[in-house]
Protein backbone atom coordinates (compact mmCIF):
# COMPACT_ATOMS: atom_id res chain seq x y z
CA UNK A 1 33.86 -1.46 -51.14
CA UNK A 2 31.94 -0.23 -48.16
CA UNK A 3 30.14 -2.93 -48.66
CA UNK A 4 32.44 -5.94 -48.70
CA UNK A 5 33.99 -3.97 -45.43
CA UNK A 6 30.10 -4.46 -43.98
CA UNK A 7 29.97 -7.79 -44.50
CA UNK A 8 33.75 -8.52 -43.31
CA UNK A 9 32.33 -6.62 -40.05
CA UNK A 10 29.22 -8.73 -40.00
CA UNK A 11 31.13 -12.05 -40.59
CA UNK A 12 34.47 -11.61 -38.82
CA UNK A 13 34.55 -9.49 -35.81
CA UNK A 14 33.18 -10.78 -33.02
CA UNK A 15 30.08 -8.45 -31.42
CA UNK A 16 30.10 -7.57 -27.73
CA UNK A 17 27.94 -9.59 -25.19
CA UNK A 18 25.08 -8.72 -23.71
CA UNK A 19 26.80 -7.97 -20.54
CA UNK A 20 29.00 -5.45 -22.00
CA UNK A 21 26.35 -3.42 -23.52
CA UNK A 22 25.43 -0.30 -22.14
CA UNK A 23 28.51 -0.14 -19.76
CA UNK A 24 28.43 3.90 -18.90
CA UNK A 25 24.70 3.26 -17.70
CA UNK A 26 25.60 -0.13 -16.29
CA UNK A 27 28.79 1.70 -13.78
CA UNK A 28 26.52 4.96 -12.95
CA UNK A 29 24.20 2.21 -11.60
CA UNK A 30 26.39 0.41 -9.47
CA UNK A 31 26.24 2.79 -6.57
CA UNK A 32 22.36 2.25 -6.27
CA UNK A 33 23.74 -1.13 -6.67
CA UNK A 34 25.35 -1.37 -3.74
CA UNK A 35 23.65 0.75 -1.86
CA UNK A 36 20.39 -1.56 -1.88
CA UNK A 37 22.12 -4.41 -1.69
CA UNK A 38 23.79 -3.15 2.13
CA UNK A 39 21.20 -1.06 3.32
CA UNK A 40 18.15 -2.92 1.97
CA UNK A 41 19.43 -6.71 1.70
CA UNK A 42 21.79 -6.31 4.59
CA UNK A 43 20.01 -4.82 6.91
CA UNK A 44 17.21 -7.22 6.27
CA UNK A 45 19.34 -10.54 6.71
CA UNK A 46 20.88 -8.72 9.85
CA UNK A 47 17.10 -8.11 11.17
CA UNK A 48 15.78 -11.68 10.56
CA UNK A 49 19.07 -13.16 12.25
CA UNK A 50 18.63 -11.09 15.14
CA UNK A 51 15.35 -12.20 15.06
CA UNK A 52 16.29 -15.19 16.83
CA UNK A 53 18.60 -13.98 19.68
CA UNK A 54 17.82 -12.83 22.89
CA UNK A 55 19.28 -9.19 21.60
CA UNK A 56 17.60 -6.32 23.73
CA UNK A 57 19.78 -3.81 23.32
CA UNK A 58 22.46 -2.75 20.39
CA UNK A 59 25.60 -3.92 20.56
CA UNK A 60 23.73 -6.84 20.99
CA UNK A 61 24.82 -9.29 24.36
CA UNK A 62 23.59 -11.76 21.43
CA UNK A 63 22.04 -15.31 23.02
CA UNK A 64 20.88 -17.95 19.80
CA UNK A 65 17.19 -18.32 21.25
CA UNK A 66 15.35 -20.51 18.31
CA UNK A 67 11.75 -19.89 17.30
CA UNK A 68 11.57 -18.63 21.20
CA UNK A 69 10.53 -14.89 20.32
CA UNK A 70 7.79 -16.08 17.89
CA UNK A 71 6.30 -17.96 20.37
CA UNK A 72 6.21 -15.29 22.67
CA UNK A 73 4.88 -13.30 19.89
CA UNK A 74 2.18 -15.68 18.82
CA UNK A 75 0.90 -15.63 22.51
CA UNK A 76 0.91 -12.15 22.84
CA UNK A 77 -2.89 -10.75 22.80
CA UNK A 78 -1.16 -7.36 22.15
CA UNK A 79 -0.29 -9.07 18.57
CA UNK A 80 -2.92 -10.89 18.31
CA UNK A 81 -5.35 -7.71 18.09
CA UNK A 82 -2.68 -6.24 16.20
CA UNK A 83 -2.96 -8.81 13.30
CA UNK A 84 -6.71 -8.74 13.67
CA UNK A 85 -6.89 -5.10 13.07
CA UNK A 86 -4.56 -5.29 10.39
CA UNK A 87 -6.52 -7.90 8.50
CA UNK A 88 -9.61 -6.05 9.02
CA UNK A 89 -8.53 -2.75 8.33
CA UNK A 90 -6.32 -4.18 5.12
CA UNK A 91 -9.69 -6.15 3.70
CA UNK A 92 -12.09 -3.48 3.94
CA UNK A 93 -9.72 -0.48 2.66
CA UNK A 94 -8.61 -2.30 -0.31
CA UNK A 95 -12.20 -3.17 -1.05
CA UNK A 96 -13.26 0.51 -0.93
CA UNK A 97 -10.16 1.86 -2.30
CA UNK A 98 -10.68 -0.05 -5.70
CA UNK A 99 -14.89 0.60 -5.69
CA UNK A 100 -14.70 4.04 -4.40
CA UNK A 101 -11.70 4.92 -6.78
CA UNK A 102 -12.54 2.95 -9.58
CA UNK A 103 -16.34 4.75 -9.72
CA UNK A 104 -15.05 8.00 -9.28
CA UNK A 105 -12.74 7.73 -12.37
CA UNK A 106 -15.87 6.07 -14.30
CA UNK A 107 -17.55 9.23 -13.30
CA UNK A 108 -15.06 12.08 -14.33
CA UNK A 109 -14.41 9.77 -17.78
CA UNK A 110 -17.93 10.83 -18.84
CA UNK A 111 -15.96 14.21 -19.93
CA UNK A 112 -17.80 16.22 -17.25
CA UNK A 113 -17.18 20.17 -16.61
CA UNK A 114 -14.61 21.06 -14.60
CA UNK A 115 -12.68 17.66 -14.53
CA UNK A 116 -9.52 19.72 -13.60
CA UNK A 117 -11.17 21.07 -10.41
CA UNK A 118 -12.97 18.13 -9.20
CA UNK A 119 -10.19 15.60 -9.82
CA UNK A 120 -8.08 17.87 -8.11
CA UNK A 121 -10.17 18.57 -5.14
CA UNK A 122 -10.61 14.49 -4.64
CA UNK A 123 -6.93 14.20 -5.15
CA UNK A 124 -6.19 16.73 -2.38
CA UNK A 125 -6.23 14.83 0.83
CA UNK A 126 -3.41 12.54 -0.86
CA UNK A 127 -1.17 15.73 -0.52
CA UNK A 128 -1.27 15.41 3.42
CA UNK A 129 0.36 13.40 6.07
CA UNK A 130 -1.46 10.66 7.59
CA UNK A 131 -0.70 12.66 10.80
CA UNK A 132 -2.37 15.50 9.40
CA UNK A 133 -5.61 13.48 8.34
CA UNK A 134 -5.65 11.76 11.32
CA UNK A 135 -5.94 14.38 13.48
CA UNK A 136 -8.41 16.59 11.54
CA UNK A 137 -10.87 12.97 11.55
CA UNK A 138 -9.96 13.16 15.56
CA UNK A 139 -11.61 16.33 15.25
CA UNK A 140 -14.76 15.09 12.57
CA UNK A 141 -15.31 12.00 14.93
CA UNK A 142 -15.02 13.73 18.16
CA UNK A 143 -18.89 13.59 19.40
CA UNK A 144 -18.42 16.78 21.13
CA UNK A 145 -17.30 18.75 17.85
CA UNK A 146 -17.09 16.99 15.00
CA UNK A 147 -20.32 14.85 13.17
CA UNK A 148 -22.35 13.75 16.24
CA UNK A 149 -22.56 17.38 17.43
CA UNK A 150 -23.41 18.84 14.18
CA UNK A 151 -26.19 15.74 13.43
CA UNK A 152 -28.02 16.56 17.37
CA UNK A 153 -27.61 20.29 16.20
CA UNK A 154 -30.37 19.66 13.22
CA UNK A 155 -32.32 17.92 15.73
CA UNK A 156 -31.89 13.92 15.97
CA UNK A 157 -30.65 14.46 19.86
CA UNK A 158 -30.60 10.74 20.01
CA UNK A 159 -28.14 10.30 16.96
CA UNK A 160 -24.97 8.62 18.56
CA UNK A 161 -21.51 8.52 16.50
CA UNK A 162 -18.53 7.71 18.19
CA UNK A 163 -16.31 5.12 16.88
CA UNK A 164 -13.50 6.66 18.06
CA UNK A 165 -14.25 5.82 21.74
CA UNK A 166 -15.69 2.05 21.11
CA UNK A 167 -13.59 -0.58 20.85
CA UNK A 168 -15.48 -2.63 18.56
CA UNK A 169 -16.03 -0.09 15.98
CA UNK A 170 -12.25 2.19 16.69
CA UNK A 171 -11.09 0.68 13.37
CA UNK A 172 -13.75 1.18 11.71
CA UNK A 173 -13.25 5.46 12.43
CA UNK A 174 -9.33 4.94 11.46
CA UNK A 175 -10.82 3.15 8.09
CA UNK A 176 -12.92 5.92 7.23
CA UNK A 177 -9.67 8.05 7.42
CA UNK A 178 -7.56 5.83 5.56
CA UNK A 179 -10.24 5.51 2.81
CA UNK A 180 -10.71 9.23 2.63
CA UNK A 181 -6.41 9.54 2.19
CA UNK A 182 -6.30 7.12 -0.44
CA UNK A 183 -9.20 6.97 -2.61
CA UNK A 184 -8.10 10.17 -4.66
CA UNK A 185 -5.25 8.51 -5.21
CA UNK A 186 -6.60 5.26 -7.02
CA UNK A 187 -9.09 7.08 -8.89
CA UNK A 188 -5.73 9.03 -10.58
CA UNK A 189 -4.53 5.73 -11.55
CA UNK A 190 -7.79 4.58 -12.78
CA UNK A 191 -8.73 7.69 -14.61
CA UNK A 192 -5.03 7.13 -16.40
CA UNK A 193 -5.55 3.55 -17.38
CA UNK A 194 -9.57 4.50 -18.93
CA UNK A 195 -7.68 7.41 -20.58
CA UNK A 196 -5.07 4.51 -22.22
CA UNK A 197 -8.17 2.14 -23.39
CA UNK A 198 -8.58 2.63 -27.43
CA UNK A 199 -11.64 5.02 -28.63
CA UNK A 200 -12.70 2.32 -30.99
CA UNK A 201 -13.79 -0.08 -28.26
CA UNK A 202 -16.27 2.76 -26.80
CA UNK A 203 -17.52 3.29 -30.48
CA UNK A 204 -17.90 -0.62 -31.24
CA UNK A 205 -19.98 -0.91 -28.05
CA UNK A 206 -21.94 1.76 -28.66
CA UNK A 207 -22.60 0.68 -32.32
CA UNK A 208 -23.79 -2.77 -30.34
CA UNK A 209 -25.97 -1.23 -28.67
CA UNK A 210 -23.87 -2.02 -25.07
CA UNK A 211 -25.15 -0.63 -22.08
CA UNK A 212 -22.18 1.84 -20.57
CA UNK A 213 -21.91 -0.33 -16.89
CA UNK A 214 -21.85 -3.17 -18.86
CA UNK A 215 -18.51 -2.12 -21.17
CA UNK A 216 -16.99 -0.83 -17.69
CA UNK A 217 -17.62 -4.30 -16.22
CA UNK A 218 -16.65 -6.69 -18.68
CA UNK A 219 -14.51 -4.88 -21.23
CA UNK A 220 -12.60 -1.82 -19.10
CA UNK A 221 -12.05 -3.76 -16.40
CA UNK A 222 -10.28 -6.99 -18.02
CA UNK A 223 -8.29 -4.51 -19.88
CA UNK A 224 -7.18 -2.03 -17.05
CA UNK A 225 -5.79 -6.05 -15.17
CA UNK A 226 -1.94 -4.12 -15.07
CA UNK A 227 -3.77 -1.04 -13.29
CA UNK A 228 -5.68 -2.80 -10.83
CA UNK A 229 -2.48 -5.26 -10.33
CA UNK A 230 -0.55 -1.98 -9.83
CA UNK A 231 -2.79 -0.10 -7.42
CA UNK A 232 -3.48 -3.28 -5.27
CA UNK A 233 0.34 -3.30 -4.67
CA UNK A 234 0.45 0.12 -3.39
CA UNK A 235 -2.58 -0.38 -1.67
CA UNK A 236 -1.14 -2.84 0.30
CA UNK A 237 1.93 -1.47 0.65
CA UNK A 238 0.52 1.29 2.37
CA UNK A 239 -1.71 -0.80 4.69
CA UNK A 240 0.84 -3.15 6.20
CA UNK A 241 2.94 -0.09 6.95
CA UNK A 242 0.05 2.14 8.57
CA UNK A 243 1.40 3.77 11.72
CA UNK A 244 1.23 7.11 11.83
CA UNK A 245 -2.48 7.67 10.81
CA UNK A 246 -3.23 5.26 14.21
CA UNK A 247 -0.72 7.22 16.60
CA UNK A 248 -2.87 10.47 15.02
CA UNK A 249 -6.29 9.06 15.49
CA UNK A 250 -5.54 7.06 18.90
CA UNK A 251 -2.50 6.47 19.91
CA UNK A 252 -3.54 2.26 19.69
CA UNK A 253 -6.50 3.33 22.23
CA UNK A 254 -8.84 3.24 23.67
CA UNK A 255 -6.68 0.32 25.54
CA UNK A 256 -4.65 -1.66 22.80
CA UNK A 257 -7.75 -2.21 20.93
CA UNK A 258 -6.53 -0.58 18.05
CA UNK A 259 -3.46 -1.30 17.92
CA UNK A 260 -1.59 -2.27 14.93
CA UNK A 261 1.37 -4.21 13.79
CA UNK A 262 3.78 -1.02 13.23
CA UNK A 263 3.19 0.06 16.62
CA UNK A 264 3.96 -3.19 18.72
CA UNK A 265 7.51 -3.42 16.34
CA UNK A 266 8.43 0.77 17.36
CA UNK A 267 6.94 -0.49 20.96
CA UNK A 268 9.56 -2.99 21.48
CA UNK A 269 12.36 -1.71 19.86
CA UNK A 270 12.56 1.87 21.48
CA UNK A 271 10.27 1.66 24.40
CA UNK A 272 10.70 -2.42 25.72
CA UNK A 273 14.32 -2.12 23.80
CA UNK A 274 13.43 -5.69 23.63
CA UNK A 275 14.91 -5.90 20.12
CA UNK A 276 14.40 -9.86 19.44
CA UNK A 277 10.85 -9.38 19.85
CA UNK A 278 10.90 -6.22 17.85
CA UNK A 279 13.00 -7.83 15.40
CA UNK A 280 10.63 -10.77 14.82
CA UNK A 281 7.42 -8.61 14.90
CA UNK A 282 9.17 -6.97 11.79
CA UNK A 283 10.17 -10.42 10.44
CA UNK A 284 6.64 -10.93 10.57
CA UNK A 285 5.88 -7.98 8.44
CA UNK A 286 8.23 -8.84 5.68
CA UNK A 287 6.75 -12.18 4.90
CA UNK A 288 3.16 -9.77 4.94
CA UNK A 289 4.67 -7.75 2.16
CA UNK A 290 6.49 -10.86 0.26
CA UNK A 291 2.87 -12.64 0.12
CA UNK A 292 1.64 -9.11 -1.40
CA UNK A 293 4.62 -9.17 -4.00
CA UNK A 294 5.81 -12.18 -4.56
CA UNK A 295 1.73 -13.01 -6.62
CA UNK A 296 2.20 -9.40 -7.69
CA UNK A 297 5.59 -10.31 -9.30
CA UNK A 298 4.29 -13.77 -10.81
CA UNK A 299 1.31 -11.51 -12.55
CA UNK A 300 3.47 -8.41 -14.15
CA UNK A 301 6.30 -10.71 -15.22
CA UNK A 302 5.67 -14.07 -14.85
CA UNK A 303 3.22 -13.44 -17.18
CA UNK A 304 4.33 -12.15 -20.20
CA UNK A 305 6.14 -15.20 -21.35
CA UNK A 306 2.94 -16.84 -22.41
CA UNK A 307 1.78 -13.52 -24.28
């Protein structure tokens, strides 16, 4: 009996749709929902649109101006050095991030003593602000305190270390900050991923006779591809948004040659209150993260409909 009433459920009544499942988690959602969708969406839209209006101050005497601010923009030197530093800044940190991350993880996956401490220790200066590390590498760079002084102390008088202070080399100092921040914090999601990779494929390469750089390099490495994809996204995240560890460091000095894309957008919104300019500076910056996420999206999801 129970199971002709089975198959009468099976056969007759009809089962709910896909949209309908779930509905409890589906309505507790819908505030998040919404809430992106205004603040997030919204507010975006509303940004690019004033993007192209002669809007300086809020509520906005609004005036349709074109492509007008992005010209300005373009011609700006201000920007220019902005984007330069960026790119410069972006290319080398997420170089060293992945090496110097990556190798430290390959290091504390040999099963060393104290892991706990050293992984924490590395993993510390992720804990602070970028204000906070900037200023303590103000102090490190300063050649009156910090590394200079201490290397003419030992007795190289000549030694000369002041990026701080050049303008050729200033993002070079803020780089060796940035690196310093972040590095603990790839080497976590390294160390995780190693930590995920089978036993076996350590034993079968040592049974072969496989050197240890050479299973790290072309079996680890293709396998961690979803861990590297993942930390070059927040990577890069963090880089087009760097702000605060520049204000720290230098304040966009010495002159604007350190200046950086954040800083020209807070610059012309709250000091110019030229918020068209501001407005398309930011503009700017969104299609910067879309080229980071839009490839990042293609590779997570995209993906796994040929697997």
């Amino acid at each position: 009996m129970a199971l002709i009433d089975a198959g009468r459920t099976g056969s007759g009544a009809k089962r709910p749709t896909r949209l309908f499942k779930n509905m409890t988690a589906k309505i507790a959602a819908l505030p998040m929902i919404a809430t992106a969708l205004v603040v997030f969406v919204g507010c975006t839209l509303w940004t690019i649109y004033h993007s192209f209006t002669r809007s300086r101050l809020l509520p906005a005497p609004e005036k349709w101006v074109g492509l007008k601010n992005y010209d300005r923009l373009w011609g700006e030197n201000r920007w220019l050095i902005s984007i330069e530093n960026l790119a410069i800044y972006g290319a080398c940190s997420l170089v060293l991030s992945l090496v110097i991350g990556f190798v430290l993880a390959a290091l504390l996956d040999r099963k060393i003593r104290f892991e706990n401490t050293i992984r924490t220790i590395i993993l510390y200066p992720f804990a602070l602000s970028f204000v906070v590390t900037g200023l303590v590498w103000q102090w490190l760079l300063n050649p009156s305190l910090g590394l200079q002084n201490v290397v003419r102390e030992w007795g190289w008088t000549t030694f000369t270390f002041d990026p701080l202070n050049n303008a050729e080399i200033v993002i070079f100092g803020i780089l060796i900050a940035g690196v310093w921040q972040g590095s603990g914090f790839v080497m976590v999601l390294m160390l995780a991923g190693m930590r995920g990779i089978d036993e076996d494929v350590w034993k079968a390469s040592r049974v072969e006779g496989i050197p240890a750089w050479k299973t790290y390099l072309f079996i680890v490495i293709p396998m961690m591809r979803p861990v590297f994809v993942t930390a070059l996204v927040i990577i890069s995240a963090g880089i087009i948004k760097v702000y605060d560890l520049v204000v720290a460091q230098t304040s966009g000095g010495p002159g604007i040659a350190s200046q950086v894309p954040a800083m020209y957008v807070i610059d012309k919104m709250f000091l110019s209150q030229n918020l068209g300019l501001g407005f398309a500076a930011s503009t700017m910056m969104l299609l910067s993260v879309l080229v980071v996420l839009i490839p990042w999206a293609y590779l997570e999801f995209g993906g796994n409909k040929n697997d």
